[in-house]
Protein backbone atom coordinates (compact mmCIF):
# COMPACT_ATOMS: atom_id res chain seq x y z
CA UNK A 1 6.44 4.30 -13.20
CA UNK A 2 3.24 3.50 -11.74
CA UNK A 3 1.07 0.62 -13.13
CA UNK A 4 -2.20 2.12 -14.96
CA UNK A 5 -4.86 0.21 -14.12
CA UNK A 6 -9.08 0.68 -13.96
CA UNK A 7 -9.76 2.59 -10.87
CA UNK A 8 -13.03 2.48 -10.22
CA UNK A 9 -13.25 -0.93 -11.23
CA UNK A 10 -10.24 -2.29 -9.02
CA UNK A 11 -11.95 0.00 -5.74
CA UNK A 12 -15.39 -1.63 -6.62
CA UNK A 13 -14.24 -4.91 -6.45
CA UNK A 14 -12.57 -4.17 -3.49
CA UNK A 15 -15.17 -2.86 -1.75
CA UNK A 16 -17.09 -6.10 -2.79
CA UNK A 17 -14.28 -8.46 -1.38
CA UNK A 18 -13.18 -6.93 1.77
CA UNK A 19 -16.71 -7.48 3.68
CA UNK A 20 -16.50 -11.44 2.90
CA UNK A 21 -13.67 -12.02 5.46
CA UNK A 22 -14.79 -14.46 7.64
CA UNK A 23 -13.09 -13.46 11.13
CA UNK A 24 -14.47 -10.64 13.64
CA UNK A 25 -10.87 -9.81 15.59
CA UNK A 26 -7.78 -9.29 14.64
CA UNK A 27 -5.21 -5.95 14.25
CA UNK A 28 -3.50 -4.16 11.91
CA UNK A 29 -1.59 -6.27 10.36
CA UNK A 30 -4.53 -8.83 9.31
CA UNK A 31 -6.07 -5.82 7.94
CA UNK A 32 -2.82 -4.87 5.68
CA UNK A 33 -3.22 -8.70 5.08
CA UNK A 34 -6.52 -8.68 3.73
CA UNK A 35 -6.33 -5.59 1.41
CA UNK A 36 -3.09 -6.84 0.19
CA UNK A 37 -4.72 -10.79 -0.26
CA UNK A 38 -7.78 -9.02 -2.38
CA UNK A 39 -5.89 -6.40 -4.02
CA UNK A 40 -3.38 -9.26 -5.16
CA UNK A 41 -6.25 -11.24 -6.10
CA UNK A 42 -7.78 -8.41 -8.36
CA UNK A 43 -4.63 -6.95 -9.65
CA UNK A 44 -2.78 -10.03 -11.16
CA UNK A 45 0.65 -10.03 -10.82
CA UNK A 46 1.71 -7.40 -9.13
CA UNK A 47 5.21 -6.83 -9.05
CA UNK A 48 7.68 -4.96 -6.29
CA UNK A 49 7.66 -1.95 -7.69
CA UNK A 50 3.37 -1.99 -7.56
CA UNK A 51 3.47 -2.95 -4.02
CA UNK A 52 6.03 -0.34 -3.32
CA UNK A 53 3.61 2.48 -5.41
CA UNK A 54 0.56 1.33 -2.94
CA UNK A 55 2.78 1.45 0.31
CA UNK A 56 3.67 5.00 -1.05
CA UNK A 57 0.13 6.10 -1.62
CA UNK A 58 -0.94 4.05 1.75
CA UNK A 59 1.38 6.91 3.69
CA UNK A 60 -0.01 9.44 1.93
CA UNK A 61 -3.23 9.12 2.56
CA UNK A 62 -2.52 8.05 6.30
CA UNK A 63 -0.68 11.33 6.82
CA UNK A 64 -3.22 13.39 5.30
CA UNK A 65 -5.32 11.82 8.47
CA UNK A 66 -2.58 12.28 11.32
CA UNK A 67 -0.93 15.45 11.00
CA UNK A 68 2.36 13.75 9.37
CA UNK A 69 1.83 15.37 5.68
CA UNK A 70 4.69 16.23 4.50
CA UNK A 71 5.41 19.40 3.54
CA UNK A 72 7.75 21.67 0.97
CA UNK A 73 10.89 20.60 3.35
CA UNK A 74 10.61 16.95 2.09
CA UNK A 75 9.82 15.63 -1.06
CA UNK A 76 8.63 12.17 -0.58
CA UNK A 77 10.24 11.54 -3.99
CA UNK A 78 13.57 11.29 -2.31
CA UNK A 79 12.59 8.28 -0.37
CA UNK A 80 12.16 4.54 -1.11
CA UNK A 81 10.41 1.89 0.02
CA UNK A 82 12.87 -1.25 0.31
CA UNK A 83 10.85 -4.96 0.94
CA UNK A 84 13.61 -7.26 2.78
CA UNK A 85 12.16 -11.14 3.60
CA UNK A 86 9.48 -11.26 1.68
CA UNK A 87 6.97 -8.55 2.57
CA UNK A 88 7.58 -9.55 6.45
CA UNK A 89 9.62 -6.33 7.14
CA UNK A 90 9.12 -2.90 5.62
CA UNK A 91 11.89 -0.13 5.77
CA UNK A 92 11.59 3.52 5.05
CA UNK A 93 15.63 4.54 3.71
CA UNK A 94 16.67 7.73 2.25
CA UNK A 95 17.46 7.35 -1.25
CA UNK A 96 21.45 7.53 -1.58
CA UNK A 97 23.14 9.76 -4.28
């Protein structure tokens, strides 16, 4: 079940903390990095099953951008998001019966 929390208030803040990072370069991984450092930072606490309902809405919203929405063949509620090592590695694996 997905953690209720104060929306506009959390993407607010957000949008306050991201522009203080203090390096120019980097990819897309330091970008995951910093949302997920000032998200953490706002949202105390967050536990596995948070991270794995922001991952989820992450690929939503990226595949409402790249053509990748899925559609009535799929229901994304059939998949899970498993976090091996940490939060190093992220894997995509059908949900077993």
């Amino acid at each position: 079940m997905s953690r209720d929390i104060q929306f506009k208030e959390t993407i607010t803040k957000l949008s306050q903390k991201l522009p203080t990072v203090k390096y120019n370069n980097g990819d897309l991984s330091d970008i995951g990095n910093e949302v997920g450092f000032c998200l953490g930072s706002i949202l105390k606490d967050m536990t596995e099953e948070d991270i794995k309902d922001f991952i989820m809405g992450f690929r939503h919203g990226v595949s409402l951008t790249n053509g990748t929405h899925y559609g009535d063949e799929e229901d994304i509620s059939d998949w899970d998001v498993t976090l091996n090592d940490g939060l190093d590695d992220l894997e995509w694996n059908e949900e077993k019966e």
